[in-house]
Protein backbone atom coordinates (compact mmCIF):
# COMPACT_ATOMS: atom_id res chain seq x y z
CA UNK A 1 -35.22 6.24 29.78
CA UNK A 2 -31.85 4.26 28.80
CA UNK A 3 -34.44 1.06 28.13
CA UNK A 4 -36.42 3.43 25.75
CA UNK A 5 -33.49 4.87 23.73
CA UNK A 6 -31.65 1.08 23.90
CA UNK A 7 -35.40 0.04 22.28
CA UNK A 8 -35.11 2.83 20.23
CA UNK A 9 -32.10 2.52 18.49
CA UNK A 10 -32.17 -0.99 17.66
CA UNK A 11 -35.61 -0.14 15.91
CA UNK A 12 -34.03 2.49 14.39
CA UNK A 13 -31.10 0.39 12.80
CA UNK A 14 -33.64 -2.48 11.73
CA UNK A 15 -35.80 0.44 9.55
CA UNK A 16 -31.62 0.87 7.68
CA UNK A 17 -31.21 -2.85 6.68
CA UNK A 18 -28.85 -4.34 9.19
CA UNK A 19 -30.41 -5.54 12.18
CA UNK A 20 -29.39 -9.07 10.90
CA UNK A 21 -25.46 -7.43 11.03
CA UNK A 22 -22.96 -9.57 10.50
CA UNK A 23 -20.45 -10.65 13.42
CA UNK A 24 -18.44 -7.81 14.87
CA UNK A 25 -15.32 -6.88 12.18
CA UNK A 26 -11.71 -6.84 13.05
CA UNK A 27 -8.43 -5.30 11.83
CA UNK A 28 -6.53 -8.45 11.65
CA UNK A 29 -8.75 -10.42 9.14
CA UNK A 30 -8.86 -8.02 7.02
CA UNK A 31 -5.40 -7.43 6.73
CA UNK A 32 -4.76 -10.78 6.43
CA UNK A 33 -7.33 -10.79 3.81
CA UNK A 34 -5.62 -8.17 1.68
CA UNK A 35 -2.63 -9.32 2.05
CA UNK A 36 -3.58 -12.78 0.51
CA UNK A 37 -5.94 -11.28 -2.04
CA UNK A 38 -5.49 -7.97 -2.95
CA UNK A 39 -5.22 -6.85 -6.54
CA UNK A 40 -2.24 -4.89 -6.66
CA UNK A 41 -0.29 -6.89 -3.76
CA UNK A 42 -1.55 -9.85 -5.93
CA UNK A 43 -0.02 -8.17 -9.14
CA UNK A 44 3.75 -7.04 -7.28
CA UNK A 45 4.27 -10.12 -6.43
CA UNK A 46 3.66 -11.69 -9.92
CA UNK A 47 6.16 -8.98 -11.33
CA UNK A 48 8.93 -9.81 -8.50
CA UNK A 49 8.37 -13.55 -9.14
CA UNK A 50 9.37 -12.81 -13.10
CA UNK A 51 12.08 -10.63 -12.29
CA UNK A 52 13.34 -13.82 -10.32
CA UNK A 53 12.97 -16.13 -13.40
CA UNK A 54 15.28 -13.50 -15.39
CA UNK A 55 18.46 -14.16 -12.47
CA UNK A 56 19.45 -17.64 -13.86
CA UNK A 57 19.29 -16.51 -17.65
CA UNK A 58 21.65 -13.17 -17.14
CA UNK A 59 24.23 -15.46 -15.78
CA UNK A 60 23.33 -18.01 -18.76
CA UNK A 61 25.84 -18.42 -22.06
CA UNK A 62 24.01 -17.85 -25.28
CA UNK A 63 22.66 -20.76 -27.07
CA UNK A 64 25.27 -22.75 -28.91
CA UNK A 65 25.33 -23.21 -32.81
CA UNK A 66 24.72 -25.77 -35.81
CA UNK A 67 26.38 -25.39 -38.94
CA UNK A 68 25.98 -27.73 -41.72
CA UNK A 69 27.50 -26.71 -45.19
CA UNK A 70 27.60 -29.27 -48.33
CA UNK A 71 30.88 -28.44 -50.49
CA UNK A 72 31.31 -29.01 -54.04
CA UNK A 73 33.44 -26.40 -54.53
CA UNK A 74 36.38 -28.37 -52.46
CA UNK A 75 35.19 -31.43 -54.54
CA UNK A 76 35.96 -29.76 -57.88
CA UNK A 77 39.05 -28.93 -56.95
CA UNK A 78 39.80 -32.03 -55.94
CA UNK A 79 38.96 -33.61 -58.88
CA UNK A 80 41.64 -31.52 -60.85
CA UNK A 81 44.35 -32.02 -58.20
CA UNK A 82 43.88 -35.64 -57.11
CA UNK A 83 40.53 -37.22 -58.70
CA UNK A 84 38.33 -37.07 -56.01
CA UNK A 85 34.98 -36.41 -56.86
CA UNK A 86 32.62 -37.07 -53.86
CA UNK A 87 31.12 -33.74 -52.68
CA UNK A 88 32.21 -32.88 -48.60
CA UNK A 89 29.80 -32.17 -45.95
CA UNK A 90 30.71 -30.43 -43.47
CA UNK A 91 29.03 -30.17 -39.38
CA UNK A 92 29.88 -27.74 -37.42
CA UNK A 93 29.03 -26.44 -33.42
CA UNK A 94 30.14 -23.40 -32.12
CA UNK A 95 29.75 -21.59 -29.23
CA UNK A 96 30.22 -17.92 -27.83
CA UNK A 97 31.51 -17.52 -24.49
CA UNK A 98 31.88 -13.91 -23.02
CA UNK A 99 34.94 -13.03 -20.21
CA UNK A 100 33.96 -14.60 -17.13
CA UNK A 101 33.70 -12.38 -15.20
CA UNK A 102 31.04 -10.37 -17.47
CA UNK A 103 28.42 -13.36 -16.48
CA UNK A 104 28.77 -13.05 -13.25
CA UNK A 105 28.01 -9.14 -13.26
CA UNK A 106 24.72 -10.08 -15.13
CA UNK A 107 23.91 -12.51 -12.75
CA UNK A 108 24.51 -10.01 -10.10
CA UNK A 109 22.60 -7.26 -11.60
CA UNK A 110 19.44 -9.82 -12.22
CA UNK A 111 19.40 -10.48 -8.97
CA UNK A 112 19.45 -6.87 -7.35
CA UNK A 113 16.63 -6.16 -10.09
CA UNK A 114 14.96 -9.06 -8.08
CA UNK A 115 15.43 -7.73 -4.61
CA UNK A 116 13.92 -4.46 -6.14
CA UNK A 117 10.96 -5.98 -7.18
CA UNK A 118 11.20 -7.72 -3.52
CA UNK A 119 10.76 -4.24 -1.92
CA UNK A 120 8.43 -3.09 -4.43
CA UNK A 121 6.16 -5.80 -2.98
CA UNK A 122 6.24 -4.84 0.29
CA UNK A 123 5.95 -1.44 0.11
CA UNK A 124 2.67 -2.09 -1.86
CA UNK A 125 1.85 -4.58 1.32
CA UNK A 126 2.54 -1.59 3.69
CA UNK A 127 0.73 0.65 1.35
CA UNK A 128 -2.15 -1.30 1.79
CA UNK A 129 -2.53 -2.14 5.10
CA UNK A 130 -2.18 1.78 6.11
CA UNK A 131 -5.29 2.06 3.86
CA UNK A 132 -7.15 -1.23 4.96
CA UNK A 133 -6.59 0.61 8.37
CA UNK A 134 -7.54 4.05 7.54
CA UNK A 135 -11.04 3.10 5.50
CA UNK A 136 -11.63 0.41 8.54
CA UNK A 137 -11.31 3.44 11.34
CA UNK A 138 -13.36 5.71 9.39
CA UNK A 139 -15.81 2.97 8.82
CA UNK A 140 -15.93 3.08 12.41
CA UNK A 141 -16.58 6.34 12.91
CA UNK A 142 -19.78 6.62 10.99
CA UNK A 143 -21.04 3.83 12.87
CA UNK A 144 -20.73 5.44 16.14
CA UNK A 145 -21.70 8.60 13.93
CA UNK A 146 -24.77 7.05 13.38
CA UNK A 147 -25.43 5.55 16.94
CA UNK A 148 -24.45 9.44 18.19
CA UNK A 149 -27.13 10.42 16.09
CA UNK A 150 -29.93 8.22 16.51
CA UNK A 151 -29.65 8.11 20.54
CA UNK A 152 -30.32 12.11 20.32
CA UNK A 153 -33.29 11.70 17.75
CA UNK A 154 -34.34 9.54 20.61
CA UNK A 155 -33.82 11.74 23.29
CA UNK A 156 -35.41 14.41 21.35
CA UNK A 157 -38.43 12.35 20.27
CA UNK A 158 -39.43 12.49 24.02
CA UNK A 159 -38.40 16.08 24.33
CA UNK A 160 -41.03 16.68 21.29
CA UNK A 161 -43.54 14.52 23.42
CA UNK A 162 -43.06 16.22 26.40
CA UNK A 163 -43.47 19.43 24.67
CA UNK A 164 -46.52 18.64 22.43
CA UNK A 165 -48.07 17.51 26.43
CA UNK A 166 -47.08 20.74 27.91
CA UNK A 167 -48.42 22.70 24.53
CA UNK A 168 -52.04 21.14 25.36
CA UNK A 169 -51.87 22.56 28.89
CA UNK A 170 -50.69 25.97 27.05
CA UNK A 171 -47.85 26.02 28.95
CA UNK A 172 -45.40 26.61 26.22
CA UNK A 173 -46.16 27.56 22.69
CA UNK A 174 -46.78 26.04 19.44
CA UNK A 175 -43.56 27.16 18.18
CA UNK A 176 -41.57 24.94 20.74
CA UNK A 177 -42.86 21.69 19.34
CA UNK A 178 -42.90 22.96 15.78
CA UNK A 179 -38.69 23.55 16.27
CA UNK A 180 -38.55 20.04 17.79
CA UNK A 181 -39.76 18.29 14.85
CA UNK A 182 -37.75 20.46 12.77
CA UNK A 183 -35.00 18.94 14.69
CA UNK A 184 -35.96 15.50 14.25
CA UNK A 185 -36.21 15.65 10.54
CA UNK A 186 -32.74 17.46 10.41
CA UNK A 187 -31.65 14.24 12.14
CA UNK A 188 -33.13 12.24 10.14
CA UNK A 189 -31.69 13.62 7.15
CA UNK A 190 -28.07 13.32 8.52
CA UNK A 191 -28.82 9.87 9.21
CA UNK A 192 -29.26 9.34 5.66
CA UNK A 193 -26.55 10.87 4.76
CA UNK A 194 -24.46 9.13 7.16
CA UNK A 195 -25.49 5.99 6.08
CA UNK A 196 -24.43 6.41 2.60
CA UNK A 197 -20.97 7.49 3.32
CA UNK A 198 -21.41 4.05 5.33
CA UNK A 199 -22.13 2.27 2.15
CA UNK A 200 -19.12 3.99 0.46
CA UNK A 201 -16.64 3.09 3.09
CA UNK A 202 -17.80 -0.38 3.49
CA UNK A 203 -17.16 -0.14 -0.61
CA UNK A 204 -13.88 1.00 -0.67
CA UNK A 205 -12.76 -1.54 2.51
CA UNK A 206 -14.78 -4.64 0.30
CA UNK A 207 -12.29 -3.36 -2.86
CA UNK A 208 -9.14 -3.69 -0.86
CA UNK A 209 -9.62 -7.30 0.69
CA UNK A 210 -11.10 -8.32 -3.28
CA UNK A 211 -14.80 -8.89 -2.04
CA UNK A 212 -18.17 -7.43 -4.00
CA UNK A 213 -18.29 -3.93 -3.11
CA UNK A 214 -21.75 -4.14 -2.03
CA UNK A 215 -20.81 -7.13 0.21
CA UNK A 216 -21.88 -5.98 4.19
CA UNK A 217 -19.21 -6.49 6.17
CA UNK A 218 -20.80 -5.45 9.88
CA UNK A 219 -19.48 -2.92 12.75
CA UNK A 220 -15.83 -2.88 13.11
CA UNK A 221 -14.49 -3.95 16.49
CA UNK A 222 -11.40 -1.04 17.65
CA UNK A 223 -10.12 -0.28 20.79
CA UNK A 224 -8.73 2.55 22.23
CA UNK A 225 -4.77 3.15 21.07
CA UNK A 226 -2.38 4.78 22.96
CA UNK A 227 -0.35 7.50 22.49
CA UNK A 228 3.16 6.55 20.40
CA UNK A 229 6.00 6.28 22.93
CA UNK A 230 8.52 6.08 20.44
CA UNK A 231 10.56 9.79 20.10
CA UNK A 232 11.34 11.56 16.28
CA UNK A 233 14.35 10.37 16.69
CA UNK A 234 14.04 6.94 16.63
CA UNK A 235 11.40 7.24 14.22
CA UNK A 236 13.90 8.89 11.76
CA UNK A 237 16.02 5.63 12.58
CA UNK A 238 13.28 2.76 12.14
CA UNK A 239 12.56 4.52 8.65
CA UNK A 240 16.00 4.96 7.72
CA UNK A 241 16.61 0.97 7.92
CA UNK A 242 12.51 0.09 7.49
CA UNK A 243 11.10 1.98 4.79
CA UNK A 244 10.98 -0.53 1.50
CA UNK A 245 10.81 2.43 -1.07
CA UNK A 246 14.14 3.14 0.57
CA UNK A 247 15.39 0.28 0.43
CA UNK A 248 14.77 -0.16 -3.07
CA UNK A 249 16.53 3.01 -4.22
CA UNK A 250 19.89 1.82 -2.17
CA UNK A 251 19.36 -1.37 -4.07
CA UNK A 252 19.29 0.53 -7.28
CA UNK A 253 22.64 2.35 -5.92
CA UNK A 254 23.94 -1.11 -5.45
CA UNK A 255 22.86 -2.28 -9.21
CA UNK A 256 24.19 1.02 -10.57
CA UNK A 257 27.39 0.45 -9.06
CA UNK A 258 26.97 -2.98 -10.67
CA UNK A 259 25.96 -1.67 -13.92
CA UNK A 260 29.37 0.28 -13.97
CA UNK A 261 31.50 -2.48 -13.32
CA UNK A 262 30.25 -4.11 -16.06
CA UNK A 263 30.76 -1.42 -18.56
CA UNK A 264 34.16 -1.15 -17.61
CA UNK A 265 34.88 -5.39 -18.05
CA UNK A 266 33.21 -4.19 -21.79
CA UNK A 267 37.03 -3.80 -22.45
CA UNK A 268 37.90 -7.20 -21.92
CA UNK A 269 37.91 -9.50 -24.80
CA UNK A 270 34.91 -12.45 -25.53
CA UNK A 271 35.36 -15.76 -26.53
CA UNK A 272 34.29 -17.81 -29.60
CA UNK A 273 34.94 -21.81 -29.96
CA UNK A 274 34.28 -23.48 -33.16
CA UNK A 275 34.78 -27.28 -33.75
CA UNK A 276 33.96 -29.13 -37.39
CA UNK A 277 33.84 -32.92 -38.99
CA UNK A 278 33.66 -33.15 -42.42
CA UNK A 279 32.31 -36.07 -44.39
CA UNK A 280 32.95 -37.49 -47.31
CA UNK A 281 32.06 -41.10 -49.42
CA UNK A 282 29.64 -41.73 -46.03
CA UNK A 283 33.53 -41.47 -43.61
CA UNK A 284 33.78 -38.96 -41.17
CA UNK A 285 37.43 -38.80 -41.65
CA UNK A 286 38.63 -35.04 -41.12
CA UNK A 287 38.56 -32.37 -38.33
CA UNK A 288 39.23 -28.83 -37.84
CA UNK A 289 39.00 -26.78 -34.34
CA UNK A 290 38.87 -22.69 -34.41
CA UNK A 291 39.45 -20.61 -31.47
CA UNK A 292 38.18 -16.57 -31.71
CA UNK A 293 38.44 -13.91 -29.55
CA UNK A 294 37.41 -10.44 -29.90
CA UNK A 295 38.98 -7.41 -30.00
CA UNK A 296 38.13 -3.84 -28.27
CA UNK A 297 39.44 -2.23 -31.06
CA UNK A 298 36.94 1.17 -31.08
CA UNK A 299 36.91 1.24 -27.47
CA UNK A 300 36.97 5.33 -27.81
CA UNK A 301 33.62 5.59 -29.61
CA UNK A 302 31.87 2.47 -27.56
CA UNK A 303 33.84 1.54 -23.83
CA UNK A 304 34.81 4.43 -22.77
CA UNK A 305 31.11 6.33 -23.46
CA UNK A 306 29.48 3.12 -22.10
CA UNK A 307 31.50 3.93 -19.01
CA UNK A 308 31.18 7.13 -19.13
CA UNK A 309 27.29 6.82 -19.61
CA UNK A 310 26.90 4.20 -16.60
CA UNK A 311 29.04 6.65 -14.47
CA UNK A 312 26.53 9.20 -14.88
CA UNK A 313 23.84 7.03 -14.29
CA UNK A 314 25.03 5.70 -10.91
CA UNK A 315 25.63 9.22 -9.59
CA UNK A 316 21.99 10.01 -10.52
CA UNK A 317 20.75 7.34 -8.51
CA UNK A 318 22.73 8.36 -5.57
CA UNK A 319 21.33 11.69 -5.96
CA UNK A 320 17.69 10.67 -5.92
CA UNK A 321 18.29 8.11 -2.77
CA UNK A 322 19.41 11.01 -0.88
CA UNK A 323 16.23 13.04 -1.88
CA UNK A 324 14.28 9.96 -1.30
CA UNK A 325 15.61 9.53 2.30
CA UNK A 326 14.68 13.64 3.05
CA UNK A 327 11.46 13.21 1.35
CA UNK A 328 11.22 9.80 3.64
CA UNK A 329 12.36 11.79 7.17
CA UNK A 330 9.91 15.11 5.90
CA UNK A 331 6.55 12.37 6.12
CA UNK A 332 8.23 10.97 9.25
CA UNK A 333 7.96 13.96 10.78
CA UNK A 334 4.69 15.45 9.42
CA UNK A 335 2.99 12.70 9.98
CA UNK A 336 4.19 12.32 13.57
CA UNK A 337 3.36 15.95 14.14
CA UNK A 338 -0.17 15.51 12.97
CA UNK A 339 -0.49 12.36 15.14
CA UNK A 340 0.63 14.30 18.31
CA UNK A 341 -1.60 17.28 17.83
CA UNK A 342 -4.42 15.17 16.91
CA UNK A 343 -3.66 13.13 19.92
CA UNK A 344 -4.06 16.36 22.45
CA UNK A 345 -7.49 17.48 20.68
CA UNK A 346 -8.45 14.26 21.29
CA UNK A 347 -7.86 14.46 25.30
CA UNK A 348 -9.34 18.01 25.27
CA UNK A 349 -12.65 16.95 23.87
CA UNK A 350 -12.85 13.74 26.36
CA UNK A 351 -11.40 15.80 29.48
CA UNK A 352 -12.84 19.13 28.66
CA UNK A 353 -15.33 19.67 26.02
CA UNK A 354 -17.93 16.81 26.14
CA UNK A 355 -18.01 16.69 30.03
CA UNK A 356 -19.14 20.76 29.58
CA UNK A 357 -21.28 19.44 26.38
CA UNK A 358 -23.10 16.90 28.58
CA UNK A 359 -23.17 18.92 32.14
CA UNK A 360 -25.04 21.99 29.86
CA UNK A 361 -27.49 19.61 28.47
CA UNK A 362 -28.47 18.96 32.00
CA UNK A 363 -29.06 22.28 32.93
CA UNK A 364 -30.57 23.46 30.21
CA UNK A 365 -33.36 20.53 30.85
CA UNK A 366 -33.68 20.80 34.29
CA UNK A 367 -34.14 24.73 33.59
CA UNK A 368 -36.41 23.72 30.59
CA UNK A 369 -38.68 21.20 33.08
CA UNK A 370 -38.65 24.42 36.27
CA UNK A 371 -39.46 26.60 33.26
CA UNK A 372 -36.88 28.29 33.88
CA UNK A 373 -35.38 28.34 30.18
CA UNK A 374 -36.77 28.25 27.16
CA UNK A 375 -36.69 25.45 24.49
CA UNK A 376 -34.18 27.06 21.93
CA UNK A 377 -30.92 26.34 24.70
CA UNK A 378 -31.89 23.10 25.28
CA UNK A 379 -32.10 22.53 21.20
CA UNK A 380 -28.53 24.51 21.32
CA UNK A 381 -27.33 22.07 24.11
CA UNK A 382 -28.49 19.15 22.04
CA UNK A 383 -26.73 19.96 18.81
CA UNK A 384 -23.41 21.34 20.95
CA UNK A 385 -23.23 18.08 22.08
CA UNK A 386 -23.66 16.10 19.16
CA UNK A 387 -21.59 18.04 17.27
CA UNK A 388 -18.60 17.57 20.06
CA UNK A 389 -19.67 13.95 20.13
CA UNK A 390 -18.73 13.70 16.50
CA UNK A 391 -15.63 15.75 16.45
CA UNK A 392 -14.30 13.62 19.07
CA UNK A 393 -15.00 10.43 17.70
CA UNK A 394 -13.93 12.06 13.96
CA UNK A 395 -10.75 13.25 16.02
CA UNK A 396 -10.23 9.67 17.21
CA UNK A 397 -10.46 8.69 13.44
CA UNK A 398 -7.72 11.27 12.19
CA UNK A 399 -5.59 10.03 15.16
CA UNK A 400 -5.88 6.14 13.80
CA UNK A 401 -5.29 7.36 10.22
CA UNK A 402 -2.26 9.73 11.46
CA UNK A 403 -0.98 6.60 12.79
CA UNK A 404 -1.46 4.27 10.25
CA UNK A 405 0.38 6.76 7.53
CA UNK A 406 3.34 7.11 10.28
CA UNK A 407 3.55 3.47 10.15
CA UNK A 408 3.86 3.16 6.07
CA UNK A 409 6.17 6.42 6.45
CA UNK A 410 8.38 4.54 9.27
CA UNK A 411 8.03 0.94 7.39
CA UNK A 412 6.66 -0.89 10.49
CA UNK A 413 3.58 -1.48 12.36
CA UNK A 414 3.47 -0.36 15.60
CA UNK A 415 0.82 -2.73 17.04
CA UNK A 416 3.23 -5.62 16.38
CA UNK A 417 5.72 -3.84 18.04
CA UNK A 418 3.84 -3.28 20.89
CA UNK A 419 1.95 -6.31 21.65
CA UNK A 420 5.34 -8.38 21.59
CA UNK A 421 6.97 -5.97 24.12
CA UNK A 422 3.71 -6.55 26.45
């Protein structure tokens, strides 16, 4: 029997298009896939890398000036005063230079922007590896969906024979077989439709690493994951100091804080240095040097709002990181939740519910074969068990993705974690 549903379903996968399948899938290459070619990891890090380039120019002075004036005016003048007619020329270079210390609050607020971008990066990276990990598990569960499904079309193909046999002997009726094949072709039709959400997840996991969406990409390879050892507690900890989009709004605290120191050195005074030669009858003969300096003068309509403005600002951004941090610890602990209820349903349908499926199934065909039952409970038994076959597995599936969105929420994968400690 197990040689006949083994020759079964490989036939039965060759009539879908992959008996040719590709070598077994893993986790790991495809997150390192994504992470080196992924779209929108791809596009982050392009946007952190210019927000780099802008740290040196904040801290930069502004670019220096040429004058060059040609004077007849002066001439004139000195052709009434002391006969000098030659026209002057006159070359000039200034420069502007703001307070000190105002540069190197620019510089400081460039780079924070940086380090922003920096954690906008890898929260996109965590981002997408909780999806690479969430399509790739339920990838995996319409495989096994499938191979569920196609061992009991089996198993119910010889059911159908053995009733059809027993129908010519007129010892059960015509309606028996009739249901049977009714069976089978409800099979078949869920096989169908199984194997086109197979196409769409194998689409949506092609789009993530950048590959052609109608690329195959063969049977992923999982194992079994534990249970999460780690307590809410800690969990509330790890995202506290882990989660990037955290991170980036106590950078932005930081910058703010930044931002307002700056506003306030607004009152300090720039800086403007000046230096001419001036020409005349082909001599460079004459100098003149000019020192400037600004003045705060209207610092009640401009400084003091500025400050007042950038004040207002920071404590806004303090506001939001500490909604950001509840709204942080509320997915911590929803998502945890759902992973430790999902777990238990998991353990009652491998402990409890299929060992009942499966023992039923047996006793409703050795009462079928004694004629002691009729057909429709061992058609029930069938289905029960199929249908706690794929609850389990789907539970199994929610349990992954539970765990994978606990991971973004928390900032850190777990597998790492765990594979280092063993």
């Amino acid at each position: 029997m197990k040689k006949m549903v083994s020759f079964g379903l490989v036939m039965f996968l060759c009539s879908y298009g992959y008996a040719a399948e590709p070598a077994a899938l893993t986790l790991e290459s495809l997150l390192e896939k994504a992470d080196k070619e992924n779209p929108q990891i791809q596009a982050v890090r392009e946007r952190y890398e210019a927000a780099r380039m802008r740290i040196p120019q904040a801290g930069a002075l502004d670019d220096p000036k040429f004058e060059f004036r040609y004077d007849t005016m002066t001439a004139s003048m000195d052709a009434v005063m002391e006969g000098k007619t030659a026209p002057m020329r006159v070359f000039g270079l200034s420069q502007e230079v703001p307070f000190p210390t105002k540069l190197r609050l620019r510089g400081q607020i460039a780079a924070k922007e940086a380090q922003i971008a920096f954690t906008e990066v890898e929260e996109k990276e965590n981002e997408i590896t909780a999806r690479v990990k969430a399509v790739f598990s339920e990838l995996a569960w319409i495989y096994t969906a499938i191979e569920v499904v196609g061992e009991n079309k089996i198993l119910l193909e010889q059911l159908e024979k053995t009733t059809a046999a027993r129908f010519s002997l007129n010892k059960v009726s015509q309606q028996d077989v009739l249901k049977a094949q009714l069976e089978i072709a409800k099979m078949n039709n869920e096989l169908i439709m199984f194997e086109e959400k197979r196409q769409v997840a194998q689409g949506k996991l092609n789009i993530l690493i950048n590959n052609d969406p109608s690329e195959e990409l063969g049977r992923p390879s999982v194992g079994n994951e534990g249970a999460l050892s780690v307590p809410l507690a800690e969990l509330n900890a790890l995202a506290k100091s882990h989660r990037k989009e955290l991170e980036a709004f106590r950078l932005a605290v930081e910058r703010g804080k930044k931002t307002l120191s700056l506003a306030k050195q607004e009152y300090l005074p720039d800086f403007m240095f000046k230096y001419e030669r001036m020409e005349r009858d082909s001599r460079l003969t004459e100098w003149a040097g000019m020192v400037g300096v600004t003045i705060p003068l209207w610092f009640w309509q401009k400084q003091d709002f500025n400050v007042k403005a950038m004040d207002h600002e920071l404590r806004s951004m303090e506001a939001m990181f500490r909604d950001k941090e509840n709204e942080v610890l509320l997915e911590v602990k929803e998502f945890y939740s759902q992973l430790d209820a999902v777990g238990k349903l998991a353990e009652l349908y491998r402990t409890a519910y299929l060992p009942q499926a499966e023992q039923s199934l047996k006793a409703a065909l050795s009462g079928y074969e004694a004629a002691q039952t009729d057909f429709l409970n061992v058609l029930d038994s069938v289905r029960m068990l199929i249908e706690f076959k794929l609850d389990y597995y789907r539970t199994l599936i929610e349990f992954a993705v539970a765990r994978a969105d606990l991971e973004r929420a928390v900032g850190k994968d777990f597998r790492v974690a765990e594979r280092k400690e063993k």
